[in-house]
N, C-alpha and C. Protein backbone atom coordinates (compact mmCIF):
# COMPACT_ATOMS: atom_id res chain seq x y z
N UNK A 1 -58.10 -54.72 8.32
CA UNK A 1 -56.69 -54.44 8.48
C UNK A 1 -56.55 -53.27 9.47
N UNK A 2 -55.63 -53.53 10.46
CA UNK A 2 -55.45 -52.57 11.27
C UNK A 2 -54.35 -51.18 11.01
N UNK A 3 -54.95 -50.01 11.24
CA UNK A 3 -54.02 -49.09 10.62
C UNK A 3 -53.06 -48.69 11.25
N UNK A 4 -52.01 -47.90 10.80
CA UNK A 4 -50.71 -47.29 11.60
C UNK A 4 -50.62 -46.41 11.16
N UNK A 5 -50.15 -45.41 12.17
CA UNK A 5 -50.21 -44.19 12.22
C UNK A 5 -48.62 -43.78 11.39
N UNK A 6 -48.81 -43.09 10.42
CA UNK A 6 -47.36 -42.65 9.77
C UNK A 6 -47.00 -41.47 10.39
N UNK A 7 -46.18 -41.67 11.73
CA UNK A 7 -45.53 -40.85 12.42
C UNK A 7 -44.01 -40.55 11.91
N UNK A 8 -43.49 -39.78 11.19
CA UNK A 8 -41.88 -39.85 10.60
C UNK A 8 -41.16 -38.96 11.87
N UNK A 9 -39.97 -39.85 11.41
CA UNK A 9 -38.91 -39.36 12.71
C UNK A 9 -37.79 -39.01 11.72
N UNK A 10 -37.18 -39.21 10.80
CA UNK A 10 -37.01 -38.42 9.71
C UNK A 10 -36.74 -38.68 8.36
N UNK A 11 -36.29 -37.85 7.57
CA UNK A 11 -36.32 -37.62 6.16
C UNK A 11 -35.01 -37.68 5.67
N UNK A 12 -34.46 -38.13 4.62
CA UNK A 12 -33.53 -38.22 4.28
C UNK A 12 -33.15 -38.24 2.77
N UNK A 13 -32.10 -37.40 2.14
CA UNK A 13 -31.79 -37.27 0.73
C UNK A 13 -30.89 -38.00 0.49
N UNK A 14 -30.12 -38.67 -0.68
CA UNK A 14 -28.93 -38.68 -1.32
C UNK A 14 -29.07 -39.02 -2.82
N UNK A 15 -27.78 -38.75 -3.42
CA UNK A 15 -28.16 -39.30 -4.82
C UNK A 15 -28.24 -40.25 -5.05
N UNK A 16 -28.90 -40.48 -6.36
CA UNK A 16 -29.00 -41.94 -6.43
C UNK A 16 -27.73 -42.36 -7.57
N UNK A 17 -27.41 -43.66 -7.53
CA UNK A 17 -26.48 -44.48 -8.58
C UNK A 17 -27.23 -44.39 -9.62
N UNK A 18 -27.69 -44.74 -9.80
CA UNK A 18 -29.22 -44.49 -10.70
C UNK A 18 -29.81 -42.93 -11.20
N UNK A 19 -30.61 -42.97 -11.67
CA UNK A 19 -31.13 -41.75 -12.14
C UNK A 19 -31.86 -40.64 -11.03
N UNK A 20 -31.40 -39.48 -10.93
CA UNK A 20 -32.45 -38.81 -10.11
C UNK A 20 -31.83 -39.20 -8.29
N UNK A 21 -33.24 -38.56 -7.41
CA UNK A 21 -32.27 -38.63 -6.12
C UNK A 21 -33.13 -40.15 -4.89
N UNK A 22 -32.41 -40.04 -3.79
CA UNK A 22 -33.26 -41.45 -3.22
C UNK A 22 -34.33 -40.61 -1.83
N UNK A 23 -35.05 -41.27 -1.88
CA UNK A 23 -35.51 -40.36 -0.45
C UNK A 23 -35.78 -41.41 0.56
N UNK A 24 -35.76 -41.21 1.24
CA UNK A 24 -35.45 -41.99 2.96
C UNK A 24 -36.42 -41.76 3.81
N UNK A 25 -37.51 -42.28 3.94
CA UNK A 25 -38.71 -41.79 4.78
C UNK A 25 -38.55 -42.87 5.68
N UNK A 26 -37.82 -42.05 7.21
CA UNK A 26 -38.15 -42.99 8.21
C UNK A 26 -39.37 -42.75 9.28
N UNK A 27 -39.58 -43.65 9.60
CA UNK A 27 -41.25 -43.80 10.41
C UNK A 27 -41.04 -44.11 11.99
N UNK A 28 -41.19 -43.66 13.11
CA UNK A 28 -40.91 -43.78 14.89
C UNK A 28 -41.17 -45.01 15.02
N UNK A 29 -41.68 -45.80 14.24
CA UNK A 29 -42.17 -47.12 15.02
C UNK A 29 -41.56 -48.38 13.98
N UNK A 30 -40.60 -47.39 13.64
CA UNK A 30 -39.10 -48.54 12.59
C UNK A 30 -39.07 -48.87 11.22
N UNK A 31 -40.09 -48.80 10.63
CA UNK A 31 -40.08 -48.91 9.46
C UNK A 31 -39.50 -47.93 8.56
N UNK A 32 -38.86 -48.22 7.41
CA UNK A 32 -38.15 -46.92 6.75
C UNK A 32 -38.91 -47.34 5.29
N UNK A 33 -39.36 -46.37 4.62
CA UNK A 33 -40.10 -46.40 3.00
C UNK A 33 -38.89 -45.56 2.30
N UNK A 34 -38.72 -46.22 1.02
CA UNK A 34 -37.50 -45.71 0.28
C UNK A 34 -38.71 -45.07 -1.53
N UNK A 35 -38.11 -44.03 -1.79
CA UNK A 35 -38.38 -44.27 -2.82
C UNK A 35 -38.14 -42.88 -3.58
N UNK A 36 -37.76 -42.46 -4.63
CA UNK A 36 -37.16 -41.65 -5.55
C UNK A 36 -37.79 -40.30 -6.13
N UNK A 37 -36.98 -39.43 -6.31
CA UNK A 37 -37.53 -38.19 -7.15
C UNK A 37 -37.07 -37.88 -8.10
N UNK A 38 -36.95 -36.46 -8.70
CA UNK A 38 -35.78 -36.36 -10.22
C UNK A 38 -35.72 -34.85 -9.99
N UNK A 39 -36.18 -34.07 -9.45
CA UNK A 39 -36.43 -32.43 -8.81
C UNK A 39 -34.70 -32.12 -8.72
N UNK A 40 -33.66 -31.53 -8.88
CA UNK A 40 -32.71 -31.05 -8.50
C UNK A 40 -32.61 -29.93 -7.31
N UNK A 41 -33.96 -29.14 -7.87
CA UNK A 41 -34.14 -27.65 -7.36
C UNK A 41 -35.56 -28.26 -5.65
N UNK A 42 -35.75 -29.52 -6.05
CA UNK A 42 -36.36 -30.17 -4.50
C UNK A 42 -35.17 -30.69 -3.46
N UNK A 43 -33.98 -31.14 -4.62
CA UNK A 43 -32.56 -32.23 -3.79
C UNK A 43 -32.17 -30.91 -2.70
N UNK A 44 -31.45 -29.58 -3.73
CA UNK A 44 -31.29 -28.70 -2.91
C UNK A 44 -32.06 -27.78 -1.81
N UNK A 45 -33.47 -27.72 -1.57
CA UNK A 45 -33.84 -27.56 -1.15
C UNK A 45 -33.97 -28.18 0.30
N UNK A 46 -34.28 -29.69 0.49
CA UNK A 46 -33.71 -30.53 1.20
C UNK A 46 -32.44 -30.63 1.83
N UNK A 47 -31.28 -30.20 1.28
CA UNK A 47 -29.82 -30.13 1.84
C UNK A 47 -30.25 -29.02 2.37
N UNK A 48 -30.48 -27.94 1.89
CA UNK A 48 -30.44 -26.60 2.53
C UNK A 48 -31.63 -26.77 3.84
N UNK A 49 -32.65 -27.39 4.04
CA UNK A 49 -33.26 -27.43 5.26
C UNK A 49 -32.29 -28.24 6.51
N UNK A 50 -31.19 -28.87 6.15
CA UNK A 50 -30.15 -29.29 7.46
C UNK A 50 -30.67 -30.40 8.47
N UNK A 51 -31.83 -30.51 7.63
CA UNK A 51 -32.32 -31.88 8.72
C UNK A 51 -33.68 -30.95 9.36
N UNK A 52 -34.52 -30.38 9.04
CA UNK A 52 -35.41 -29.31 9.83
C UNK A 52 -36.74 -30.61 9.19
N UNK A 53 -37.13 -31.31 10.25
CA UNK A 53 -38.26 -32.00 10.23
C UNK A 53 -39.60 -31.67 9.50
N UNK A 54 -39.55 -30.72 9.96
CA UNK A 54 -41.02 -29.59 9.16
C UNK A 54 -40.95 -29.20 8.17
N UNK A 55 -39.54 -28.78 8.08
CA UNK A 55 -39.56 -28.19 6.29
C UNK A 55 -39.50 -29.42 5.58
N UNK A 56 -39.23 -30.31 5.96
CA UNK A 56 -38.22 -31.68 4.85
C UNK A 56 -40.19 -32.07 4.54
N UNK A 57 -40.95 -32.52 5.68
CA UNK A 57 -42.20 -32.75 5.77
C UNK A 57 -42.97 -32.23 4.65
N UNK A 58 -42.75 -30.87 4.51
CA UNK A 58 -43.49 -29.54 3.68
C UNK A 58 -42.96 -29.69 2.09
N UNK A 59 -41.65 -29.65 2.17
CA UNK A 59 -41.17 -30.07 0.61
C UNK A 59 -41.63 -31.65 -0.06
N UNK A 60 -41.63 -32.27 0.81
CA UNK A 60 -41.95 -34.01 0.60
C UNK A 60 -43.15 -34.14 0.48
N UNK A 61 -44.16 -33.25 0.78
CA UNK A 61 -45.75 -33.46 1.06
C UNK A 61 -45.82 -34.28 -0.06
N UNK A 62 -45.98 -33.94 -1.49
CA UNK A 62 -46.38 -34.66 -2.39
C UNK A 62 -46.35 -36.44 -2.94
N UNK A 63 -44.92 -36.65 -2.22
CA UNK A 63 -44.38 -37.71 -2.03
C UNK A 63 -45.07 -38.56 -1.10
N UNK A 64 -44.95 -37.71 0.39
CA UNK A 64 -45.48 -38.36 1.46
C UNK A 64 -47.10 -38.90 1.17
N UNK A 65 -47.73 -38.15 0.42
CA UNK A 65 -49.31 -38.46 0.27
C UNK A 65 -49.18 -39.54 -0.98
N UNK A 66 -48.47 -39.53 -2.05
CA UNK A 66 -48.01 -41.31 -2.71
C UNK A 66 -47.69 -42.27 -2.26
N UNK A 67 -46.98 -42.32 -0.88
CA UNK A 67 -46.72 -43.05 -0.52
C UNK A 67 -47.86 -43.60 0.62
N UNK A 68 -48.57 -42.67 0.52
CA UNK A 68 -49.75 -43.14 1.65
C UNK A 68 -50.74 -43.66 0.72
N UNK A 69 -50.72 -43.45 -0.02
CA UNK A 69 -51.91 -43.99 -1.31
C UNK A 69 -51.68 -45.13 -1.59
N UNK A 70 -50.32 -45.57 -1.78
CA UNK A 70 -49.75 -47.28 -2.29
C UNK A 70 -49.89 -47.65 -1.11
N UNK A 71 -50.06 -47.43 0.59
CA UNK A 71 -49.71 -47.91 0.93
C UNK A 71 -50.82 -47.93 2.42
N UNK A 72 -52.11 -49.04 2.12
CA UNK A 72 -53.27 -47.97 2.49
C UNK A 72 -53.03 -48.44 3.86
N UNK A 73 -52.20 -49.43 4.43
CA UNK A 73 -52.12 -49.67 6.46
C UNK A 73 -51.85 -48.35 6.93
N UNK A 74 -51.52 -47.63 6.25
CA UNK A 74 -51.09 -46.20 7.35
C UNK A 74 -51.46 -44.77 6.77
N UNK A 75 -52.16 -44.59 8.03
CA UNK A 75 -53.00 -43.31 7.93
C UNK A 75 -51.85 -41.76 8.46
N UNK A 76 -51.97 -40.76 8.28
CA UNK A 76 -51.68 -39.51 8.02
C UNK A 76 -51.94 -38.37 9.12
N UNK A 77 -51.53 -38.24 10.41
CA UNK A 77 -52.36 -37.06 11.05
C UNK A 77 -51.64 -36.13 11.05
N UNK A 78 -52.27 -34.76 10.80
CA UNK A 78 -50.75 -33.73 11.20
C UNK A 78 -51.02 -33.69 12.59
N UNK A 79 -49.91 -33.08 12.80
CA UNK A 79 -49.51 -32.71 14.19
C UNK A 79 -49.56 -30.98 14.13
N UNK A 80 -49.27 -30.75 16.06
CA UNK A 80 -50.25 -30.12 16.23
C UNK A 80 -49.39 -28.12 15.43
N UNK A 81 -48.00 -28.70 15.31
CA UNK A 81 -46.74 -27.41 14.69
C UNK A 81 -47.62 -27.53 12.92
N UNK A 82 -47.86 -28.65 12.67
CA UNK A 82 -48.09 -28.86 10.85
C UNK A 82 -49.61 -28.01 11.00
N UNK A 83 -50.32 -28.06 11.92
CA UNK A 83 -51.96 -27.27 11.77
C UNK A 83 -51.44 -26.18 12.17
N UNK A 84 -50.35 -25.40 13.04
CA UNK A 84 -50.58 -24.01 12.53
C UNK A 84 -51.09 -22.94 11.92
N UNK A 85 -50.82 -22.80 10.73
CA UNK A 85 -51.30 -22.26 9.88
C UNK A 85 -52.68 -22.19 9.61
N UNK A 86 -53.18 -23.09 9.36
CA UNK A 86 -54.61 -23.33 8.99
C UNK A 86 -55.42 -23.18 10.51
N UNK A 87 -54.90 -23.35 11.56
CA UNK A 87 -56.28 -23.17 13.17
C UNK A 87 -55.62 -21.50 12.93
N UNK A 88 -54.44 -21.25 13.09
CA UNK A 88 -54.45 -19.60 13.24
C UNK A 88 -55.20 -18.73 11.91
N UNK A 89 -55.20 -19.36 10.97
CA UNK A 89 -56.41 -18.93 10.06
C UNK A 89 -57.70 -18.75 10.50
N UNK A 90 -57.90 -20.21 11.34
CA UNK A 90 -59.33 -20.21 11.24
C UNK A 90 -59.68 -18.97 12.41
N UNK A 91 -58.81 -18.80 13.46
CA UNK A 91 -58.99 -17.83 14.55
C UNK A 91 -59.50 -16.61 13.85
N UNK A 92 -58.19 -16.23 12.99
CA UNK A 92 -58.84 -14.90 12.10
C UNK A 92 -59.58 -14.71 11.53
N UNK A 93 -60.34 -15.33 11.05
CA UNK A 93 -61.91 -15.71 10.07
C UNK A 93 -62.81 -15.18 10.96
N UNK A 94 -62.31 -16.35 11.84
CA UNK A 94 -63.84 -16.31 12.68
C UNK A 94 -63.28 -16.07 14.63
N UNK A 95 -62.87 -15.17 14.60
CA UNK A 95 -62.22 -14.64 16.14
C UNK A 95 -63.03 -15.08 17.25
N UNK A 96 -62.49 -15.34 18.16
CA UNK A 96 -63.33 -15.19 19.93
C UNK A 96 -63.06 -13.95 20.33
N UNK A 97 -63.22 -13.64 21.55
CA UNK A 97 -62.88 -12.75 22.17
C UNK A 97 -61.73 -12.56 22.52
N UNK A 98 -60.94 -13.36 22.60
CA UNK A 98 -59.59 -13.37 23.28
C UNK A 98 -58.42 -13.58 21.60
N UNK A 99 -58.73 -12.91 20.53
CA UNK A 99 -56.99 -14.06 19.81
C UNK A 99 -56.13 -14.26 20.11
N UNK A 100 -55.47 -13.26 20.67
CA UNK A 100 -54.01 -13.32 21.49
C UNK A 100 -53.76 -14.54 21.90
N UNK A 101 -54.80 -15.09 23.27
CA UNK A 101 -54.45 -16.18 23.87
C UNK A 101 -54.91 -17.18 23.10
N UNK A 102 -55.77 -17.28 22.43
CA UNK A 102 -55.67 -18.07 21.33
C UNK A 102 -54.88 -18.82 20.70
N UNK A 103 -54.18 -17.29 20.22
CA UNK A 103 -52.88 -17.62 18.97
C UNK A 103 -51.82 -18.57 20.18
N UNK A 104 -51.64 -17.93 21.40
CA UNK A 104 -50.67 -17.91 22.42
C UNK A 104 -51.07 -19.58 22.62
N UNK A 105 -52.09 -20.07 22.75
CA UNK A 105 -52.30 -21.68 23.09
C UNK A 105 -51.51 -22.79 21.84
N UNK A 106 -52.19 -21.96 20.41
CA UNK A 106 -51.86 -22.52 19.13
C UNK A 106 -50.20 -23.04 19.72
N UNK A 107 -49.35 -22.05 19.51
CA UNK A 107 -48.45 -22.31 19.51
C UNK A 107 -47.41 -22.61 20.78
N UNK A 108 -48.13 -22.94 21.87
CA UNK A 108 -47.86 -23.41 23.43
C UNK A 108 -48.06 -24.82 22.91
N UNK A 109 -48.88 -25.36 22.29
CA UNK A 109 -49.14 -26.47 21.86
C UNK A 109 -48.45 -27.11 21.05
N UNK A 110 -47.99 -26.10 19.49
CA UNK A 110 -46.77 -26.94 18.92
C UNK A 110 -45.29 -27.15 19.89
N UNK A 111 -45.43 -26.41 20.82
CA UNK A 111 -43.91 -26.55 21.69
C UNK A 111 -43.71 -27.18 22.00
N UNK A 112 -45.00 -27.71 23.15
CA UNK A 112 -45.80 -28.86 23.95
C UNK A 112 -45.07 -30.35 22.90
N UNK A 113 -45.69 -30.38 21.85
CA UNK A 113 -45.45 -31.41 21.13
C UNK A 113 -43.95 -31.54 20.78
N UNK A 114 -42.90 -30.76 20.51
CA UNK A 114 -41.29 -30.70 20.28
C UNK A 114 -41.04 -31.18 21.39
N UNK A 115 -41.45 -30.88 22.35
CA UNK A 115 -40.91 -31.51 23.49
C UNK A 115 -40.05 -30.07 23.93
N UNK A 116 -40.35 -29.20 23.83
CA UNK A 116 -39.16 -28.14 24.70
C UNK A 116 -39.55 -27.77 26.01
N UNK A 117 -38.34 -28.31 26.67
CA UNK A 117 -38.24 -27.52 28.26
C UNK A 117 -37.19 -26.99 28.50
N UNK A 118 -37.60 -26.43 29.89
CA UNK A 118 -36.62 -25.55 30.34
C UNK A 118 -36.72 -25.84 31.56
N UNK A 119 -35.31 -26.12 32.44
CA UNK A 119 -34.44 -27.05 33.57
C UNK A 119 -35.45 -27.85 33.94
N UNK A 120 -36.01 -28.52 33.36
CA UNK A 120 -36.80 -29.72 33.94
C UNK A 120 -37.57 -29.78 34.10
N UNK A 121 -38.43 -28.53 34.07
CA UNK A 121 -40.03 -27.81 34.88
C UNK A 121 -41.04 -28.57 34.14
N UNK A 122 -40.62 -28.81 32.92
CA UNK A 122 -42.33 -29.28 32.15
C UNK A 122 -42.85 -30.45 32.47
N UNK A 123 -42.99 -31.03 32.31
CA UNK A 123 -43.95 -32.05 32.06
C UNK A 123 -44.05 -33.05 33.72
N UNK A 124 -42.64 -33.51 33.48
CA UNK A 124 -42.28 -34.59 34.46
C UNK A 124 -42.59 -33.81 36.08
N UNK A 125 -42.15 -32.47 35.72
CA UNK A 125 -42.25 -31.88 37.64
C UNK A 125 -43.38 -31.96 37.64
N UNK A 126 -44.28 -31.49 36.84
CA UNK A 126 -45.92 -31.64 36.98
C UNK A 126 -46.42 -32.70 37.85
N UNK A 127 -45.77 -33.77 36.61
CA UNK A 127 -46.33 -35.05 37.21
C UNK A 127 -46.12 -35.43 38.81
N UNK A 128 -44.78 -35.09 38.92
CA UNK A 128 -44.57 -35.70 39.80
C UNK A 128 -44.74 -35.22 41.23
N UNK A 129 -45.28 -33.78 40.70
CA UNK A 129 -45.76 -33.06 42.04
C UNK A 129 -47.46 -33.08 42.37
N UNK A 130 -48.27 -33.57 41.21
CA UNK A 130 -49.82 -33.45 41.96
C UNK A 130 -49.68 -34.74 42.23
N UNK A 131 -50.94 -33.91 43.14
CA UNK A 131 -52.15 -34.74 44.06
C UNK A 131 -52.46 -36.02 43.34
N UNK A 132 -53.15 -35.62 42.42
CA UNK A 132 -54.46 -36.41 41.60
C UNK A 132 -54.03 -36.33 40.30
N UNK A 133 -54.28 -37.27 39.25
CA UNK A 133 -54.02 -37.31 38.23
C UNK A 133 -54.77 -35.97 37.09
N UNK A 134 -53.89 -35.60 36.54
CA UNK A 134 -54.48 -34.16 35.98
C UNK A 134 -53.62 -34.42 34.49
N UNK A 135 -54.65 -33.58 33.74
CA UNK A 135 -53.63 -33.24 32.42
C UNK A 135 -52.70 -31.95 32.98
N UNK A 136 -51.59 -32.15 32.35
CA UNK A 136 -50.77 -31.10 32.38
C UNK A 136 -51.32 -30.03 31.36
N UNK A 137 -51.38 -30.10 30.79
CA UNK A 137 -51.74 -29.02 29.74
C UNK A 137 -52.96 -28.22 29.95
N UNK A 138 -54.00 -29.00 30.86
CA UNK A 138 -55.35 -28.27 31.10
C UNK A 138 -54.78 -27.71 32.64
N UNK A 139 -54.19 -28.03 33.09
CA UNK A 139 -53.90 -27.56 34.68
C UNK A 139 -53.10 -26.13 34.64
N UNK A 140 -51.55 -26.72 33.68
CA UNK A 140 -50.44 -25.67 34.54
C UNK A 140 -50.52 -24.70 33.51
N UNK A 141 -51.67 -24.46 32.47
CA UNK A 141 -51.87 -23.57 31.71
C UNK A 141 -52.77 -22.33 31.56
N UNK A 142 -53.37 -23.26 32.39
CA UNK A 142 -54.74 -21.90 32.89
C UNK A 142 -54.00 -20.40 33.32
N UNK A 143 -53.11 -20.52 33.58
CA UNK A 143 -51.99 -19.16 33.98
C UNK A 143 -51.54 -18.79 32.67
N UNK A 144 -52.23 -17.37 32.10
CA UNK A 144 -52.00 -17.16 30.37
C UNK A 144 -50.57 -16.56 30.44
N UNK A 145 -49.65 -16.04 31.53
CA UNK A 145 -48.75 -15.73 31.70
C UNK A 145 -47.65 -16.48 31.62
N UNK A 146 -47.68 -17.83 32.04
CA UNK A 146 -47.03 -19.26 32.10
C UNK A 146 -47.39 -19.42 30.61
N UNK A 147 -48.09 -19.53 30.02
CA UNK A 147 -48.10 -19.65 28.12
C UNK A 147 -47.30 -18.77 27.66
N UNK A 148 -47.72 -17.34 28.05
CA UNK A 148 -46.81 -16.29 27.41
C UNK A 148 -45.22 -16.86 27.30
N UNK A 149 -44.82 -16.91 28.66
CA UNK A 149 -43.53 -17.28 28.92
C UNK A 149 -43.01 -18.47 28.17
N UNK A 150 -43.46 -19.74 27.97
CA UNK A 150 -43.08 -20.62 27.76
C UNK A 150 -43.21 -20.66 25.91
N UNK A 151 -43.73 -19.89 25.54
CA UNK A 151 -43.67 -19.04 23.86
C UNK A 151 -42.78 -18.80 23.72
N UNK A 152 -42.91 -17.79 24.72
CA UNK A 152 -41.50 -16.76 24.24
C UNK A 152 -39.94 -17.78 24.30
N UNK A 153 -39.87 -18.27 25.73
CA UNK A 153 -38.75 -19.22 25.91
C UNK A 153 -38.38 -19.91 24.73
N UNK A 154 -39.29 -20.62 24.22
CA UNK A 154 -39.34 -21.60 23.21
C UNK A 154 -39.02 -20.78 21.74
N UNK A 155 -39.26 -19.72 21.54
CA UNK A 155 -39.24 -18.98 20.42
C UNK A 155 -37.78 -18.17 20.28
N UNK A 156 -37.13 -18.59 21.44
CA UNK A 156 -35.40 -18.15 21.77
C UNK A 156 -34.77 -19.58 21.04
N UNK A 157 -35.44 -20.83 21.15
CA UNK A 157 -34.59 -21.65 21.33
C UNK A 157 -34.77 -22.61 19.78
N UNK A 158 -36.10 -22.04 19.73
CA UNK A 158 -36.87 -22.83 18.11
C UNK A 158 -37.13 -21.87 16.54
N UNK A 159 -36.94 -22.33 15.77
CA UNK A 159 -37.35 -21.41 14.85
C UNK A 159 -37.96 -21.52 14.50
N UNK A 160 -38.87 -22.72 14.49
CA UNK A 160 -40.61 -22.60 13.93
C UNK A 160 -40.77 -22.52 14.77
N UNK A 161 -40.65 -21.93 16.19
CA UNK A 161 -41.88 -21.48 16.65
C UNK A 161 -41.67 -20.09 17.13
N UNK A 162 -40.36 -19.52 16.45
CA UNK A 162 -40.29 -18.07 16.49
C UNK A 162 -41.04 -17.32 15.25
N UNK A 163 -40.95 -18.45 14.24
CA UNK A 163 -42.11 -17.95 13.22
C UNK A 163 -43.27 -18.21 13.55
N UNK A 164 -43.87 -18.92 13.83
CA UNK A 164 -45.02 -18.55 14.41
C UNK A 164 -45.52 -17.60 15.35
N UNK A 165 -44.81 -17.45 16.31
CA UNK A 165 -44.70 -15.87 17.44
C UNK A 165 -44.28 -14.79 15.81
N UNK A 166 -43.79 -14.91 15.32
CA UNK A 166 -43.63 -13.75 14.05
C UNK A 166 -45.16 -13.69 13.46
N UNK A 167 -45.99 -14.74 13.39
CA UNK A 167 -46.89 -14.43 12.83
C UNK A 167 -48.21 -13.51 12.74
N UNK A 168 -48.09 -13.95 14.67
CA UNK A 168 -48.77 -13.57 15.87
C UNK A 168 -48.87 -12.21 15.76
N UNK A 169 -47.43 -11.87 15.74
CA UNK A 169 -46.24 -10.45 16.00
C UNK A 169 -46.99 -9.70 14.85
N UNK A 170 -46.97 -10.08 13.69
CA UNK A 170 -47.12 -9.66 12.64
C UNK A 170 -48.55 -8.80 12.64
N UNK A 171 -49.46 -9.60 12.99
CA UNK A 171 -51.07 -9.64 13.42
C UNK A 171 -51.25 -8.31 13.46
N UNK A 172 -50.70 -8.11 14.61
CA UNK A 172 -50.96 -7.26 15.76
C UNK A 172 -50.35 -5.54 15.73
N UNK A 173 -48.76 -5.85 15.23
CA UNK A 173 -47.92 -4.91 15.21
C UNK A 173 -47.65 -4.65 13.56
N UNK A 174 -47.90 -5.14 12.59
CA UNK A 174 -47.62 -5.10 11.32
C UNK A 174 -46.04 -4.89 11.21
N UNK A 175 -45.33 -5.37 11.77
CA UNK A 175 -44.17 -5.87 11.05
C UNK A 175 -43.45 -7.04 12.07
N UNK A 176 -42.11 -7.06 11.62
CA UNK A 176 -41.22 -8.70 12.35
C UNK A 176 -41.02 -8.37 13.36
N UNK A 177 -41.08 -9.53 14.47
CA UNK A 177 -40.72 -9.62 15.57
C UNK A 177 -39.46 -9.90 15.80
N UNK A 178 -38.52 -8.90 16.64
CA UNK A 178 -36.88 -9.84 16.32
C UNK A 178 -36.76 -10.63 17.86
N UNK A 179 -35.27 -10.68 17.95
CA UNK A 179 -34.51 -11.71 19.14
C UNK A 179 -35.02 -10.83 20.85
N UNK A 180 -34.66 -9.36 19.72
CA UNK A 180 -34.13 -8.24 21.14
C UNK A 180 -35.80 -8.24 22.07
N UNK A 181 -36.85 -8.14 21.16
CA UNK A 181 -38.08 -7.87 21.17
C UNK A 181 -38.44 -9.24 22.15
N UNK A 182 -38.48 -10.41 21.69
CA UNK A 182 -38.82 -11.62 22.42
C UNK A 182 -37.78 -11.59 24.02
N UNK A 183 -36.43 -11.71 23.83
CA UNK A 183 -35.90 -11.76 25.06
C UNK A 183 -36.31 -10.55 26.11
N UNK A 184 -36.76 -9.06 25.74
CA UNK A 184 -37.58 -8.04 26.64
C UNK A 184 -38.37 -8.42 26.80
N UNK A 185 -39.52 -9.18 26.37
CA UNK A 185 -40.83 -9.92 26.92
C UNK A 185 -40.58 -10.82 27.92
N UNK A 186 -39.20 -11.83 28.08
CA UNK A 186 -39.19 -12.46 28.66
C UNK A 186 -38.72 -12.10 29.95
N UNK A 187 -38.07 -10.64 29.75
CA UNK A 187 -37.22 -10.21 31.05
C UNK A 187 -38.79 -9.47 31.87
N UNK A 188 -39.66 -8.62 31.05
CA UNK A 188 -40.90 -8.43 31.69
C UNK A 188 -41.55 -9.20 32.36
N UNK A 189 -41.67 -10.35 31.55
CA UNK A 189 -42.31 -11.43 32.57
C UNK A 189 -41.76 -12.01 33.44
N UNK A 190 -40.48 -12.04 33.84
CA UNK A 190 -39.87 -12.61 34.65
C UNK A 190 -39.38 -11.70 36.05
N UNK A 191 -38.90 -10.82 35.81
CA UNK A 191 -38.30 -9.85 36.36
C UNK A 191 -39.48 -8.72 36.77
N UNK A 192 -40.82 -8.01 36.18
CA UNK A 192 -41.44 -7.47 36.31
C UNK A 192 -42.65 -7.91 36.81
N UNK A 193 -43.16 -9.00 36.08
CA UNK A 193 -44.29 -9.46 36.90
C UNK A 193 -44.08 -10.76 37.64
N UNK A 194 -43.01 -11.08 37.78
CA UNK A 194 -42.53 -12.41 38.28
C UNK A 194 -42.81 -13.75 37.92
N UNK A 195 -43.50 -14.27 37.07
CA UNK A 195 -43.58 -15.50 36.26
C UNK A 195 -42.97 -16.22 36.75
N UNK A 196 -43.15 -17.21 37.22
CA UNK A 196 -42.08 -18.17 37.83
C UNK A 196 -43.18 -19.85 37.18
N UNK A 197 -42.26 -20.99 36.51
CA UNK A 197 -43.34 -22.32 35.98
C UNK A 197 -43.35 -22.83 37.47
C-alpha cells in the first residue's frame, strides 16, 4: 500500500448535536477526517487559537496520532516550524561553533516553509534571475546577514516566529525580546550595514 503524507491545511471545531465537540481535520491533498472529543477546556482552547495552524496542531496532537493509528495509508512528518523546539535543543546540548547562526538558520527555515515574503524578493526572483539551476536556500543564504534580516522581517509579521527569535533572544540576553528591539535590528541592518535581498 502506498503511503500519504498527512499534510493538514486545517483544523476545525464545532459542537456537536450529539455529545461532546466535532473536530474537522482537513488534509492539502482533499481529504477531510472527522471525528470527536468531550474536553470543554480543549473546545476553548481551540476557539481561542483563531485558526493558528500550529497551535490547533499542538492541542490536537493526541487526536492527530489516533487518527494516524486507525488509519495506517498516511504517514506523519513534522515540518520544519513543528521541529523547532527539539533541533534548537539539540544545538544547546551539543553546540557548534557558531549557535547564533544556527539558531538564525532553524528559524530562516520555519519562515522558508510559511511561505513569508517580502515585495516579491523570495523565492520566485531567485529563480528567475540565475544562471543555473541552484537551490535557493543553499545559494541566497550563505549571506548570514540576509538570514538575520529575513528573521527579523518575518518575526514583525509572524508570531511563531517571533517566539522563536524570543527564544533565541532569551538564550543569549536572559530576558524577552520586544517589537521596538526587533524593528532596531532591522533598521541596523538595513540602514547601517545596508542589507539589501
Amino acid at each position: 500500500m502506498e503511503k500519504i503524507n498527512f499534510i493538514i491545511s486545517d483544523i476545525l471545531v464545532s459542537k456537536s448535536s450529539m455529545d461532546g465537540y466535532g473536530l474537522d481535520i482537513f488534509l492539502k491533498d482533499g481529504p477531510q477526517l472527522k471525528t470527536k472529543f468531550h474536553d470543554q477546556n480543549l473546545f476553548h482552547a481551540a476557539k481561542e487559537a483563531k485558526g493558528n495552524l500550529f497551535r490547533l496542531k499542538y492541542l490536537f496532537s493526541e487526536e492527530i496520532q489516533n487518527i494516524l493509528k486507525n488509519n495506517p495509508q498516511y504517514y506523519y512528518s513534522l515540518t520544519n516550524c513543528e521541529l523547532f523546539d527539539i533541533s534548537f535543543g539539540h544545538i544547546l546540548e551539543d553546540p557548534n561553533e557558531d549557535i547564533y547562526a544556527e539558531s538564525m538558520d532553524l528559524i530562516r527555515s520555519c519562515a522558508d516553509e510559511k511561505g513569508i515574503e517580502f515585495d516579491g524578493y523570495f523565492k520566485q526572483r531567485w529563480k528567475d534571475s540565475a544562471d543555473t539551476i541552484v537551490s535557493f536556500d543553499e545559494e541566497y543564504f550563505d549571506d548570514p546577514d540576509r538570514t538575520e534580516l529575513y528573521v527579523f522581517l518575518s518575526a514583525m509579521v509572524d508570531e511563531k516566529i517571533f517566539s522563536f527569535l524570543n527564544q533565541v533572544y532569551y538564550f543569549y540576553e536572559h530576558k524577552d525580546i520586544t517589537k521596538e528591539l526587533v524593528q532596531d535590528k532591522i533598521e541596523y541592518l538595513t540602514k547601517i550595514k545596508g542589507v539589501r535581498f
